[in-house]
C-alpha atoms as a PDB file:
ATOM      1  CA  UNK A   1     -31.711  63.212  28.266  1.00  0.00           C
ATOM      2  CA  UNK A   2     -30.964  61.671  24.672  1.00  0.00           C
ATOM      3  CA  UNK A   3     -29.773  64.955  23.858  1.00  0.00           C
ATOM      4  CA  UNK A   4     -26.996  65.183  26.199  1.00  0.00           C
ATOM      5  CA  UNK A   5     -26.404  60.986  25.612  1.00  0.00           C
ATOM      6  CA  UNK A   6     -25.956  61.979  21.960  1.00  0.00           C
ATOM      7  CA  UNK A   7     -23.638  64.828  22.469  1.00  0.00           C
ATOM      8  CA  UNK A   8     -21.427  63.003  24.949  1.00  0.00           C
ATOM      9  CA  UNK A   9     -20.816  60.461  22.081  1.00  0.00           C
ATOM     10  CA  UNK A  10     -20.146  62.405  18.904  1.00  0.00           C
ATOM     11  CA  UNK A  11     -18.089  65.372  20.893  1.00  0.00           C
ATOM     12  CA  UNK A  12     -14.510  65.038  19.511  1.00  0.00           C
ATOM     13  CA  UNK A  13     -15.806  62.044  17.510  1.00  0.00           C
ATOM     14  CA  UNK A  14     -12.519  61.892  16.118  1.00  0.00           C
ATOM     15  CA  UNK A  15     -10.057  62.121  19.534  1.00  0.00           C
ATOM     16  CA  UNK A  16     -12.082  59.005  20.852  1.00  0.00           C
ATOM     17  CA  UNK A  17     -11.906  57.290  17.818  1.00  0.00           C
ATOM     18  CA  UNK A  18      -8.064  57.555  17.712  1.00  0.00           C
ATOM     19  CA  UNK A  19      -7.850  56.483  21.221  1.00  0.00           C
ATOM     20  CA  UNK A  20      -9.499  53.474  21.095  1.00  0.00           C
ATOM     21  CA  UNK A  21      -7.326  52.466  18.219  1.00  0.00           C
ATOM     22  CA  UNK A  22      -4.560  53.262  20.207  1.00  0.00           C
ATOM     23  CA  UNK A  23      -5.620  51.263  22.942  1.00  0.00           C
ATOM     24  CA  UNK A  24      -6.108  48.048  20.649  1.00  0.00           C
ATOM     25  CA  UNK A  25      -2.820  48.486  19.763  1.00  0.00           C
ATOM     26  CA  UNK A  26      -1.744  48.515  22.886  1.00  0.00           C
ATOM     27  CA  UNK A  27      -3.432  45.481  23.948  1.00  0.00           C
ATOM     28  CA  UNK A  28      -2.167  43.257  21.076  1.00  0.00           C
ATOM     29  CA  UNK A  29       1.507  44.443  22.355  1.00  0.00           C
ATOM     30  CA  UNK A  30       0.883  43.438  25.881  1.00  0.00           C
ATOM     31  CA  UNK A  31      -0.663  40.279  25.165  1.00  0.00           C
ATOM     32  CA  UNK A  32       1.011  39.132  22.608  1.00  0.00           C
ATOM     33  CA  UNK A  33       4.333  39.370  24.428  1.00  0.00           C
ATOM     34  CA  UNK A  34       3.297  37.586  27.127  1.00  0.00           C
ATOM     35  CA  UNK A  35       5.061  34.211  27.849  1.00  0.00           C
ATOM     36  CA  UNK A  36       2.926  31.415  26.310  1.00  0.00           C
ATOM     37  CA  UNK A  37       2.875  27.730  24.940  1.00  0.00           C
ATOM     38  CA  UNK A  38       1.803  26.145  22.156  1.00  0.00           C
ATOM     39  CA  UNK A  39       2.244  22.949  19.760  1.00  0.00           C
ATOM     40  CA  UNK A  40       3.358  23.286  15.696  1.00  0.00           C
ATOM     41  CA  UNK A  41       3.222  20.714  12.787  1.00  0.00           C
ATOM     42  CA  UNK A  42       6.489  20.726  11.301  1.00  0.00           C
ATOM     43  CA  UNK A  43       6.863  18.707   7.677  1.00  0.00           C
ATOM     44  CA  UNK A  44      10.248  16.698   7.981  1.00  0.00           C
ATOM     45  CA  UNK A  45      12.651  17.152   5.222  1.00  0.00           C
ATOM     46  CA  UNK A  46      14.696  13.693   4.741  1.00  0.00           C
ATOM     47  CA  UNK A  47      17.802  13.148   2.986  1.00  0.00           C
ATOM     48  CA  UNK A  48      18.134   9.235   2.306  1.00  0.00           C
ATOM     49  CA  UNK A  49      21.099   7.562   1.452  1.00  0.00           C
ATOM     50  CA  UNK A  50      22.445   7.893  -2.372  1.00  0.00           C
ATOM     51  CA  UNK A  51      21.397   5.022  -4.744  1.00  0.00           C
ATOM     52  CA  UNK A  52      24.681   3.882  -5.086  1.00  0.00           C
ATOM     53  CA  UNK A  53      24.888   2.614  -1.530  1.00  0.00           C
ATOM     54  CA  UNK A  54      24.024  -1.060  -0.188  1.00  0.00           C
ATOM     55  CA  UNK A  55      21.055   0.075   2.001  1.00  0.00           C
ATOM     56  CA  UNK A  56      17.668   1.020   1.133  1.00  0.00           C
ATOM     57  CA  UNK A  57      14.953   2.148   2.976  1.00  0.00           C
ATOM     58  CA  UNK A  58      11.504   0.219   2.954  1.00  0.00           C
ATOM     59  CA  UNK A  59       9.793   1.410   6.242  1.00  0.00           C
ATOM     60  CA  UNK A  60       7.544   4.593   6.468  1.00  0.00           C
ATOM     61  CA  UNK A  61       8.271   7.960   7.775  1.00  0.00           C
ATOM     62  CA  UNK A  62       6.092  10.562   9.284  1.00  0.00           C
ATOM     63  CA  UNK A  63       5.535  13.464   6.775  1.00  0.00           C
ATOM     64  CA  UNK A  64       5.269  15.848   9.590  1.00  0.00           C
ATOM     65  CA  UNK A  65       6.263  15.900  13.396  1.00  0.00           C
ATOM     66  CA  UNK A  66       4.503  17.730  16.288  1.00  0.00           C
ATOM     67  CA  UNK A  67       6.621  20.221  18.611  1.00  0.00           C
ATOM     68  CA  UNK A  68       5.663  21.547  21.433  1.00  0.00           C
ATOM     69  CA  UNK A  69       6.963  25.029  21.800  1.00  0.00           C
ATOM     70  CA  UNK A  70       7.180  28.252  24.688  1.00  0.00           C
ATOM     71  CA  UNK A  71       7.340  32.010  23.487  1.00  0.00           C
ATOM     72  CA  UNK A  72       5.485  35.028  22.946  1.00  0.00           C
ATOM     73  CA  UNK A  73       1.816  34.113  21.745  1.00  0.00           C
ATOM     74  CA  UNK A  74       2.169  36.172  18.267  1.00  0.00           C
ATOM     75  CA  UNK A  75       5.123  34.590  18.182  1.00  0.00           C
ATOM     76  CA  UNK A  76       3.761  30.910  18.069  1.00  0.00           C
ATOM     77  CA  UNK A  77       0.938  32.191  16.373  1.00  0.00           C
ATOM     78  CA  UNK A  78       3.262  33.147  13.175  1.00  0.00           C
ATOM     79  CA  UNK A  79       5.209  30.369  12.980  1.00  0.00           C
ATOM     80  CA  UNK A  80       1.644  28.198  12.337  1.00  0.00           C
ATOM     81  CA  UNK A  81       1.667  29.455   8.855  1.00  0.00           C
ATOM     82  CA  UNK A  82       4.495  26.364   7.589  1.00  0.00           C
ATOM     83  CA  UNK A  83       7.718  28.434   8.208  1.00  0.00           C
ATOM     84  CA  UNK A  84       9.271  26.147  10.229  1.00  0.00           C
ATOM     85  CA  UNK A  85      10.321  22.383   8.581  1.00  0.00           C
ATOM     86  CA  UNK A  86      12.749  20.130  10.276  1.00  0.00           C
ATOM     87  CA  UNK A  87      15.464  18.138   8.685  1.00  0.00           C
ATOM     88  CA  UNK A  88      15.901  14.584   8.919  1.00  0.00           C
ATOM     89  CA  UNK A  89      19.567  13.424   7.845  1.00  0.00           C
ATOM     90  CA  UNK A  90      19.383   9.320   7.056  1.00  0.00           C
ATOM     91  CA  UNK A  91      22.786   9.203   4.828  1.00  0.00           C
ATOM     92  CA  UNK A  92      23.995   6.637   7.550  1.00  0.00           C
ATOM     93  CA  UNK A  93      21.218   4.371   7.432  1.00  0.00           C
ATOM     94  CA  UNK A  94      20.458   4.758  11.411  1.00  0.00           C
ATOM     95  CA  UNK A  95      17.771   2.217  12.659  1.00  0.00           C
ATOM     96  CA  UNK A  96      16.586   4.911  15.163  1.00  0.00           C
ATOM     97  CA  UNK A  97      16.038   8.470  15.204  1.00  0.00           C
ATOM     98  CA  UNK A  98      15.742  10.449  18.761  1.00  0.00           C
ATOM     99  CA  UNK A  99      14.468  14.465  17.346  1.00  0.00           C
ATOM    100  CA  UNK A 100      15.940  17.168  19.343  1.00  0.00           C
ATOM    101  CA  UNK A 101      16.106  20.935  18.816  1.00  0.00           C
ATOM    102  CA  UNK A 102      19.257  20.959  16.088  1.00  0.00           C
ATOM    103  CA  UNK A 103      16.390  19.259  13.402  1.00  0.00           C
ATOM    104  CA  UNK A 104      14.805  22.507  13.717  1.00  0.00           C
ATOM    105  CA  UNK A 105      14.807  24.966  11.290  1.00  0.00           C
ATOM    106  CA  UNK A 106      13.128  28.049  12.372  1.00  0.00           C
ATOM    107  CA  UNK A 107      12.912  31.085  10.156  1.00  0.00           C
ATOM    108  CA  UNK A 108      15.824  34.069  10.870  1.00  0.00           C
ATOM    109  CA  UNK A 109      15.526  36.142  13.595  1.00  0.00           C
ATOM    110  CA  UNK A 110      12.408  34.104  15.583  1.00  0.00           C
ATOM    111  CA  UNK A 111      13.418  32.678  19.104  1.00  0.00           C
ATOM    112  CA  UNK A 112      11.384  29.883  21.059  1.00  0.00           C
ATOM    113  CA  UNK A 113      12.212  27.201  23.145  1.00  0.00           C
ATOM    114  CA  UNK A 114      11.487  23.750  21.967  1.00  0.00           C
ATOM    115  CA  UNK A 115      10.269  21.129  25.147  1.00  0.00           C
ATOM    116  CA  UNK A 116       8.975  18.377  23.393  1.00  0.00           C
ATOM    117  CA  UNK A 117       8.223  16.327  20.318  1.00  0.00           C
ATOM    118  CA  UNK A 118       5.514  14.101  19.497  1.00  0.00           C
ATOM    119  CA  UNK A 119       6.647  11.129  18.440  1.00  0.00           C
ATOM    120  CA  UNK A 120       9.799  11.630  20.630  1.00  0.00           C
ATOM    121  CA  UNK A 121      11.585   9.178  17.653  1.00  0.00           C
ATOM    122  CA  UNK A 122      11.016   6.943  15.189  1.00  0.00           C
ATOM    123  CA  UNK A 123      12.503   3.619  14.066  1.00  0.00           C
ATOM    124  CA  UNK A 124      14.072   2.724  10.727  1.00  0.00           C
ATOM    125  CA  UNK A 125      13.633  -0.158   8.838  1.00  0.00           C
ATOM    126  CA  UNK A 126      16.667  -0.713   6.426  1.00  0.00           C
ATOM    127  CA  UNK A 127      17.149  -4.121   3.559  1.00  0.00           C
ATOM    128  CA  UNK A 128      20.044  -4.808   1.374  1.00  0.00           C
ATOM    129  CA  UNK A 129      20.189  -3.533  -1.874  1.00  0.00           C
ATOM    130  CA  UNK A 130      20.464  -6.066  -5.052  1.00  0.00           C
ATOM    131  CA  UNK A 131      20.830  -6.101  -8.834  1.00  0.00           C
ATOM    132  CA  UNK A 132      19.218  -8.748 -10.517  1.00  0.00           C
ATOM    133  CA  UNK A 133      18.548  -9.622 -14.458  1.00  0.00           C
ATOM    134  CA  UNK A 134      14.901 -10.085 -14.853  1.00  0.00           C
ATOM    135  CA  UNK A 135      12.947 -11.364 -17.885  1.00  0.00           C
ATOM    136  CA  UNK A 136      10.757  -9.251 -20.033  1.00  0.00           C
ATOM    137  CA  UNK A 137       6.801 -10.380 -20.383  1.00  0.00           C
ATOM    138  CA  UNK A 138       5.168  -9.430 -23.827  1.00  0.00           C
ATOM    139  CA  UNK A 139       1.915  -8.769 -24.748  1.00  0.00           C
ATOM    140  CA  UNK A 140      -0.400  -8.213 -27.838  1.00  0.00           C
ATOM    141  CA  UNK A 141      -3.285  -5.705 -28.232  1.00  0.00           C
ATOM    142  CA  UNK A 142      -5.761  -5.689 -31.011  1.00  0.00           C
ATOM    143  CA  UNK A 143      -5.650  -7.684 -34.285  1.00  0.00           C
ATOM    144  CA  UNK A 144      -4.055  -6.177 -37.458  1.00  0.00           C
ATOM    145  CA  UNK A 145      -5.977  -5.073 -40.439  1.00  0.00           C
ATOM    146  CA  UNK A 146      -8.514  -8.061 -41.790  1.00  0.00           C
ATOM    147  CA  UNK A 147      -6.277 -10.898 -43.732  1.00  0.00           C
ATOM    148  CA  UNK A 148      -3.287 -10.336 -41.737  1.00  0.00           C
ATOM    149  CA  UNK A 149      -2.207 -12.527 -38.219  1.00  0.00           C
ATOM    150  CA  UNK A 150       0.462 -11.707 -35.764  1.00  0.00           C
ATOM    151  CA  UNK A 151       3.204 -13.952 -36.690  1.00  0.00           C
ATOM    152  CA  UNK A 152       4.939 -16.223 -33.421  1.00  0.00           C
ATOM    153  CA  UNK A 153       5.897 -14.775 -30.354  1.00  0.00           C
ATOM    154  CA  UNK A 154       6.801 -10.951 -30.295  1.00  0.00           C
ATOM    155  CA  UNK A 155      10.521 -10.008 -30.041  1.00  0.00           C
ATOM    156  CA  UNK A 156      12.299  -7.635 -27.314  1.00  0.00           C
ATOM    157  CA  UNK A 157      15.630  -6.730 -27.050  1.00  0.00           C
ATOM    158  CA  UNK A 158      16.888  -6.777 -25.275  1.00  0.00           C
ATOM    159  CA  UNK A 159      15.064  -9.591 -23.633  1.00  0.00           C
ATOM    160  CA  UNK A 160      16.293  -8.893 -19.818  1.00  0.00           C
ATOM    161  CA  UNK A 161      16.349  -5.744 -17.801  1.00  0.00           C
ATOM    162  CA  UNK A 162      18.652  -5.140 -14.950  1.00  0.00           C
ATOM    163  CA  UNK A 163      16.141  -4.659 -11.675  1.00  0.00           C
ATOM    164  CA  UNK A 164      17.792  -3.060  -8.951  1.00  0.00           C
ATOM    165  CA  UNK A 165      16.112  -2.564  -5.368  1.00  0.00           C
ATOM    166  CA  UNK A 166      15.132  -3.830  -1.664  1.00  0.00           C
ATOM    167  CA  UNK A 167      16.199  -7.460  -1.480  1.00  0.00           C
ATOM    168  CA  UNK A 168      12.999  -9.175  -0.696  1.00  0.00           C
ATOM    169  CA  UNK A 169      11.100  -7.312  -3.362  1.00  0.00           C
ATOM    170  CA  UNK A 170      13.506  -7.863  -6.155  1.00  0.00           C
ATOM    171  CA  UNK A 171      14.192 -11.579  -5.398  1.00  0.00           C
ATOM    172  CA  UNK A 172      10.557 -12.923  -5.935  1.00  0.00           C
ATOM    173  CA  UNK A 173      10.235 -11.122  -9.308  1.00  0.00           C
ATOM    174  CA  UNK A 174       9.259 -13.653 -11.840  1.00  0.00           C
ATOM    175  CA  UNK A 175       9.545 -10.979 -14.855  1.00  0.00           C
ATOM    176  CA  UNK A 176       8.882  -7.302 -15.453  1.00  0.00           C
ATOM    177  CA  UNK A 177       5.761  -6.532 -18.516  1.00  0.00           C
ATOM    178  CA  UNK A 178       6.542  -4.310 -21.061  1.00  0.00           C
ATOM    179  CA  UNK A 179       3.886  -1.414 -22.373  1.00  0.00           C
ATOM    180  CA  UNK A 180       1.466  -3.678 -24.368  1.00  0.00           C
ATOM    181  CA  UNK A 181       1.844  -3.801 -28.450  1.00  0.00           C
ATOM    182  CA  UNK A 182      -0.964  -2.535 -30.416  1.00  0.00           C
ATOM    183  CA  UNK A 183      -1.243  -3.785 -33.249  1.00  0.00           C
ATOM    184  CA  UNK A 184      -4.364  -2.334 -34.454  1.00  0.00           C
ATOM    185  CA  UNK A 185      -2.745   0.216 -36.736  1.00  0.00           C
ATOM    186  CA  UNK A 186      -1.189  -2.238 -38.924  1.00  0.00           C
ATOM    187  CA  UNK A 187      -2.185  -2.803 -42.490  1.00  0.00           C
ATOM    188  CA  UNK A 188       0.299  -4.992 -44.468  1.00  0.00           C
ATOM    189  CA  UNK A 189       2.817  -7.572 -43.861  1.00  0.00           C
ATOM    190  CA  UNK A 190       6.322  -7.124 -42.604  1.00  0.00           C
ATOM    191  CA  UNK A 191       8.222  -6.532 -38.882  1.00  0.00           C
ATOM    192  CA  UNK A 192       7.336  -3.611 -37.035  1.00  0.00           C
ATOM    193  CA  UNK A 193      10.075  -2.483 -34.405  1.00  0.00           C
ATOM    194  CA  UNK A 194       8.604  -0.179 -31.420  1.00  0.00           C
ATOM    195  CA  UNK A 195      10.181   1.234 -28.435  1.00  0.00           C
ATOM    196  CA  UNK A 196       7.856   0.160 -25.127  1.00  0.00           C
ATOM    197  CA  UNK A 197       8.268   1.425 -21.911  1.00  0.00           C
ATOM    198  CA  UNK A 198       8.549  -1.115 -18.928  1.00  0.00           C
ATOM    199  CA  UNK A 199       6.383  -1.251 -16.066  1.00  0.00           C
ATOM    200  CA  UNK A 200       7.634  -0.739 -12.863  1.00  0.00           C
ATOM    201  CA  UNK A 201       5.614  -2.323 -10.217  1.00  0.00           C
ATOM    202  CA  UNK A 202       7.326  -0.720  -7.198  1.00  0.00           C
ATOM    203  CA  UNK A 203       8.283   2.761  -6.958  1.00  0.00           C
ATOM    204  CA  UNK A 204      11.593   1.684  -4.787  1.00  0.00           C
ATOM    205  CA  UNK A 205      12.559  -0.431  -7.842  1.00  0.00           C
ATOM    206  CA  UNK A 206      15.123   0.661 -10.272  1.00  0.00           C
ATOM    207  CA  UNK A 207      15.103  -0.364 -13.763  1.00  0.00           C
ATOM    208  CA  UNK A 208      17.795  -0.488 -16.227  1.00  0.00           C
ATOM    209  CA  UNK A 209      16.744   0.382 -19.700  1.00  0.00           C
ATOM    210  CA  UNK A 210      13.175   1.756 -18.702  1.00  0.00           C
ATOM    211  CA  UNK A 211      12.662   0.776 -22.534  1.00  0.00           C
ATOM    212  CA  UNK A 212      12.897  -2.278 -24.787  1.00  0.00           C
ATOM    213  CA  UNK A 213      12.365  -2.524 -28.487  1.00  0.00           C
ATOM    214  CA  UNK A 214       9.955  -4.979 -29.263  1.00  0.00           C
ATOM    215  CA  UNK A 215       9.551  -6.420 -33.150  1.00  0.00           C
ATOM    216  CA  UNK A 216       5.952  -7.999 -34.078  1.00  0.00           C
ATOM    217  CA  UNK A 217       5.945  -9.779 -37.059  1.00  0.00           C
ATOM    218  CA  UNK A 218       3.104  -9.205 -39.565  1.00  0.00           C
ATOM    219  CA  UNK A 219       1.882 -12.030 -42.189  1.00  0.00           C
ATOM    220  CA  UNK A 220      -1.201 -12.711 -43.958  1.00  0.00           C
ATOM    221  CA  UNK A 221      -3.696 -15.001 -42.404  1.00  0.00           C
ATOM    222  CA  UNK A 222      -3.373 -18.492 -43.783  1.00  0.00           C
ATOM    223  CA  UNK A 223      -5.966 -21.508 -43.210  1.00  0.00           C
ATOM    224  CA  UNK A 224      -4.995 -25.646 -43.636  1.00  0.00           C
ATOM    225  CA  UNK A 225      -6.753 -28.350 -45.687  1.00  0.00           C
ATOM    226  CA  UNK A 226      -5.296 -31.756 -45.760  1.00  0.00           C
ATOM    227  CA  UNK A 227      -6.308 -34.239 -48.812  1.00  0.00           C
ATOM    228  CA  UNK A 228      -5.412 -37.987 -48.468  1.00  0.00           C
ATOM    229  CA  UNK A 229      -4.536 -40.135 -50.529  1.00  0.00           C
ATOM    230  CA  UNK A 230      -4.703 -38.334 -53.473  1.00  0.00           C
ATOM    231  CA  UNK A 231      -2.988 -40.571 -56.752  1.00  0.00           C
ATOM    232  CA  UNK A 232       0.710 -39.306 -57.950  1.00  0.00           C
ATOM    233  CA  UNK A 233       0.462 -38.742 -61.618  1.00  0.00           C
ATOM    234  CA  UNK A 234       4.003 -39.278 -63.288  1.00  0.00           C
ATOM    235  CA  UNK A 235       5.017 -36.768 -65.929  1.00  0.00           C
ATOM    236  CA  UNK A 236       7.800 -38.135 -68.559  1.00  0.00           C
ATOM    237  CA  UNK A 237       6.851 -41.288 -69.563  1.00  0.00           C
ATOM    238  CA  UNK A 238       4.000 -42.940 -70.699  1.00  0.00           C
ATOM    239  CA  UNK A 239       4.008 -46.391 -68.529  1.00  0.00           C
ATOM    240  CA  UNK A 240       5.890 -44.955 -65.370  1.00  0.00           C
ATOM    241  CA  UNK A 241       4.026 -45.758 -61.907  1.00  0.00           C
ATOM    242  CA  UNK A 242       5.184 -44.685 -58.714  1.00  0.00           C
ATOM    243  CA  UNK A 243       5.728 -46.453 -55.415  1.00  0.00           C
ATOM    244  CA  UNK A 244       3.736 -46.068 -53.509  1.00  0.00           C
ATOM    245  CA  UNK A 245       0.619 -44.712 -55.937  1.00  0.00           C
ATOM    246  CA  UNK A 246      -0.638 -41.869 -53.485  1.00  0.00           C
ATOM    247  CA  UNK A 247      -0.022 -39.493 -51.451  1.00  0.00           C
ATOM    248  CA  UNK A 248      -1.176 -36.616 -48.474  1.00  0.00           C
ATOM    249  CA  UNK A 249      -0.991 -33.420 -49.078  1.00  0.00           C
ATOM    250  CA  UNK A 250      -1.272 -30.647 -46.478  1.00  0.00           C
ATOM    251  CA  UNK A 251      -1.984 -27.163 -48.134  1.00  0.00           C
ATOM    252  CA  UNK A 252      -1.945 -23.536 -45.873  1.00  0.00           C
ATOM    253  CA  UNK A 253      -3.596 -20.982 -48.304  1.00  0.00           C
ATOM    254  CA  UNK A 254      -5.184 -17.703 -47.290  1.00  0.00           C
ATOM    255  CA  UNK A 255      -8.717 -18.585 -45.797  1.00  0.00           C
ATOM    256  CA  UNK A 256     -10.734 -18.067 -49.093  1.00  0.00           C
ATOM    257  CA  UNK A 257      -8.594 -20.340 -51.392  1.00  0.00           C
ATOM    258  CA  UNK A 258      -8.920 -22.907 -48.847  1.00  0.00           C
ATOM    259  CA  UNK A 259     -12.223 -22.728 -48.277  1.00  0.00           C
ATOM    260  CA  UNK A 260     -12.889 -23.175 -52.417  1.00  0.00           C
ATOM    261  CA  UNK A 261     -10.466 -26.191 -52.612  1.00  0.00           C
ATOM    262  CA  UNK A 262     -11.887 -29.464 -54.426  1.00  0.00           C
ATOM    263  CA  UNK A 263      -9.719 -32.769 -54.506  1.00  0.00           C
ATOM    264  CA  UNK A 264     -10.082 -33.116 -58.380  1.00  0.00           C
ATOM    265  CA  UNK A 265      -7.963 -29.200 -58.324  1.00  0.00           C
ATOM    266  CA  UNK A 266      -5.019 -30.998 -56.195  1.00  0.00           C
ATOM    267  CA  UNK A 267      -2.743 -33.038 -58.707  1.00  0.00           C
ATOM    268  CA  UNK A 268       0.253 -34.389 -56.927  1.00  0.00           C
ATOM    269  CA  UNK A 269       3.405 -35.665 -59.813  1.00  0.00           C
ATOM    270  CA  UNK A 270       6.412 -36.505 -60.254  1.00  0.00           C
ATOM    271  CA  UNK A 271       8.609 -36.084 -63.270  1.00  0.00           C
ATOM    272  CA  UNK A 272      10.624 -38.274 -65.327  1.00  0.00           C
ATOM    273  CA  UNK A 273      13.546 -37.126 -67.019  1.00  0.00           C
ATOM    274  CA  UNK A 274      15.784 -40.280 -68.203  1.00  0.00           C
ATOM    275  CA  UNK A 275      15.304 -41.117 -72.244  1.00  0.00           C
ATOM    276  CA  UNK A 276      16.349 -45.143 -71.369  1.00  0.00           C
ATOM    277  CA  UNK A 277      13.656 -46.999 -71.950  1.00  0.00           C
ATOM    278  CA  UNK A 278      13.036 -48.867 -68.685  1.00  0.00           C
ATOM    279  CA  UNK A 279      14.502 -47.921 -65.145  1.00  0.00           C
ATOM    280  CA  UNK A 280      13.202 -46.896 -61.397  1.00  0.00           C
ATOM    281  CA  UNK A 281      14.108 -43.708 -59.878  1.00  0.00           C
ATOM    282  CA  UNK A 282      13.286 -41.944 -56.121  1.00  0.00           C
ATOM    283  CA  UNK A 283      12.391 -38.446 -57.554  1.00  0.00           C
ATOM    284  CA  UNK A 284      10.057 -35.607 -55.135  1.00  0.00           C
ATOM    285  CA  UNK A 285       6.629 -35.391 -55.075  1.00  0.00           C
ATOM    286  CA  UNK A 286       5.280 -32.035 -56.530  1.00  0.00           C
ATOM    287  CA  UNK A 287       1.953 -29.848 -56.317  1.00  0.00           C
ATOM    288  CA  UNK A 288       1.738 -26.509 -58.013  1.00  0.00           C
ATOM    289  CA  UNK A 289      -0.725 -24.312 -56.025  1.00  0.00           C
ATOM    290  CA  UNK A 290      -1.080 -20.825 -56.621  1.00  0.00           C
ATOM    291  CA  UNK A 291      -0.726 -18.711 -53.457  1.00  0.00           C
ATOM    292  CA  UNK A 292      -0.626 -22.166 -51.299  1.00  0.00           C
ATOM    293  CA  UNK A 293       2.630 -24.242 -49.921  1.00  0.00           C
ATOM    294  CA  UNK A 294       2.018 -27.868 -50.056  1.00  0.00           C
ATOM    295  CA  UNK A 295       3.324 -30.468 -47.169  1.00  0.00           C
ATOM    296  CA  UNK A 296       3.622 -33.299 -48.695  1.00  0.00           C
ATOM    297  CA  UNK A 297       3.549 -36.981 -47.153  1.00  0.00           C
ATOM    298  CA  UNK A 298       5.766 -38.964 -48.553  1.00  0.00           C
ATOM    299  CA  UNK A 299       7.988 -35.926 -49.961  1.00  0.00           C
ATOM    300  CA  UNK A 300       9.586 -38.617 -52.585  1.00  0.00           C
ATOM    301  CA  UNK A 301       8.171 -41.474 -54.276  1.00  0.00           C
ATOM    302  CA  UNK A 302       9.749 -44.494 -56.229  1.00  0.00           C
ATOM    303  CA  UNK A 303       9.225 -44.172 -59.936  1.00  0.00           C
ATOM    304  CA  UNK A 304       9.251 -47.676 -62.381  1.00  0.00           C
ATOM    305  CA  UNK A 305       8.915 -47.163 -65.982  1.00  0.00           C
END
């Protein structure tokens, strides 16, 4: 009995072979012509209006619609694969959008018939479009090397940047930051120009220049010690006094001459230059620090002699 089960299936092993490839062929034809229905994801393709126009767009849009199609099932089966995209035309600003089968691109040659679409439509939201001048915010990173300060405010120019955009977003704009400046790099005194990119903090904002040049100033660190009442010595003659006989004196010195300061060091004078004999004179009051600039309260004193 296995014998003849065995020799029914391997005679003309080959024939039967090719048949039943045949008849899988056959089948896929039959069936995959058959009338059938299905659904497809489509991606929309949108063309907005240019940026030169007074609308702009601030609502959301699908990124892909569903359609609901009828054809052959190989057919529907095919077009699964992403070759069909639709094409959304918003150059007139339209508040609504109804989708029918003219959206539809389907690739050359393929035929279905398209009943439905899910969402049917969509609504538009649309805002006026505005230019405004907005402010530029700065900002510091770092320190410089040690013995140097940033020196007042950093400088951008220029110091406004035209915003353009969605009405309600550009209007409550207080300013737009600039790309912070490091200053970490620097090593000696002088200005530094740099070219910082603004940030934008909404993508349907426009900015004109994306950049600004922004100076930091560089100086070496300084510290203050005030002396009162420190006695005016008057150079010149021998019996000139000065009116009145003291003075404050406010000196800004790099932090380690400061710090070694003494009173006795700090000699405030005037200096007499007439050869009569007696006389009064308003002349300025003097003090010769090195690497120091001296404030000096009163600046000028009243000289008898």
């Amino acid at each position: 009995m296995w014998d003849r089960i065995k020799a029914m299936l391997t005679e003309n092993l080959n024939l039967k072979l090719l048949s039943f490839a045949f008849a899988l062929v056959l089948y896929s034809l039959v069936h995959g012509g058959q009338d059938a229905r299905g659904s497809i994801s489509v991606d929309l393709e949108v063309n907005l209006p240019p940026e030169s126009g007074d609308k702009v767009f601030i609502g959301t849009i699908p990124r892909d619609v569903r359609i609901f199609v009828r054809g052959s099932a190989q057919t529907i089966e095919n077009l699964r694969g992403g070759a069909v995209h639709m094409i959304l035309d918003l150059t007139n600003s339209p508040e609504r959008v109804v989708f029918n089968e003219k959206m539809v691109r389907l690739p050359e040659g393929v035929r279905v018939e398209i009943e439905q679409f899910e969402p049917p439509s969509i609504d538009l939201k649309w805002e006026q479009r505005v230019t405004r001048d907005v402010p530029v915010q700065l900002s510091v990173v770092g320190s410089p090397a040690d013995g140097y300060v940033v020196k007042g405010p950093l400088v951008a120019e220029p110091k406004t940047v035209k915003v353009r955009g969605p009405q309600s977003d550009v209007m409550v704009l207080q300013h737009l930051r600039a790309e912070a400046f490091d200053v970490r790099t620097i090593t000696s005194e002088g200005q530094y120009p740099r070219q910082l990119a603004i940030e934008r903090p909404n993508p349907r904002l426009k900015v004109d220049p994306q950049s600004v040049v922004v100076t930091a100033e560089i100086t070496r660190e300084v510290s203050t010690r005030d002396f009162q009442k420190l006695p005016v010595a008057v150079v010149g003659t021998p019996k000139g006094k000065s009116q009145p006989p003291d003075v404050d004196v406010r000196l800004v010195c790099p932090p380690e001459i400061a710090r070694s300061l003494r009173p006795e060091q700090i000699v405030p004078q005037v200096e007499v230059t007439s050869k009569e004999p007696t006389g009064s004179m308003r002349l300025p009051v003097v003090v010769q620090m090195d690497k120091c600039e001296a404030y000096i309260t009163p600046r000028d004193v009243v000289v008898k002699w």
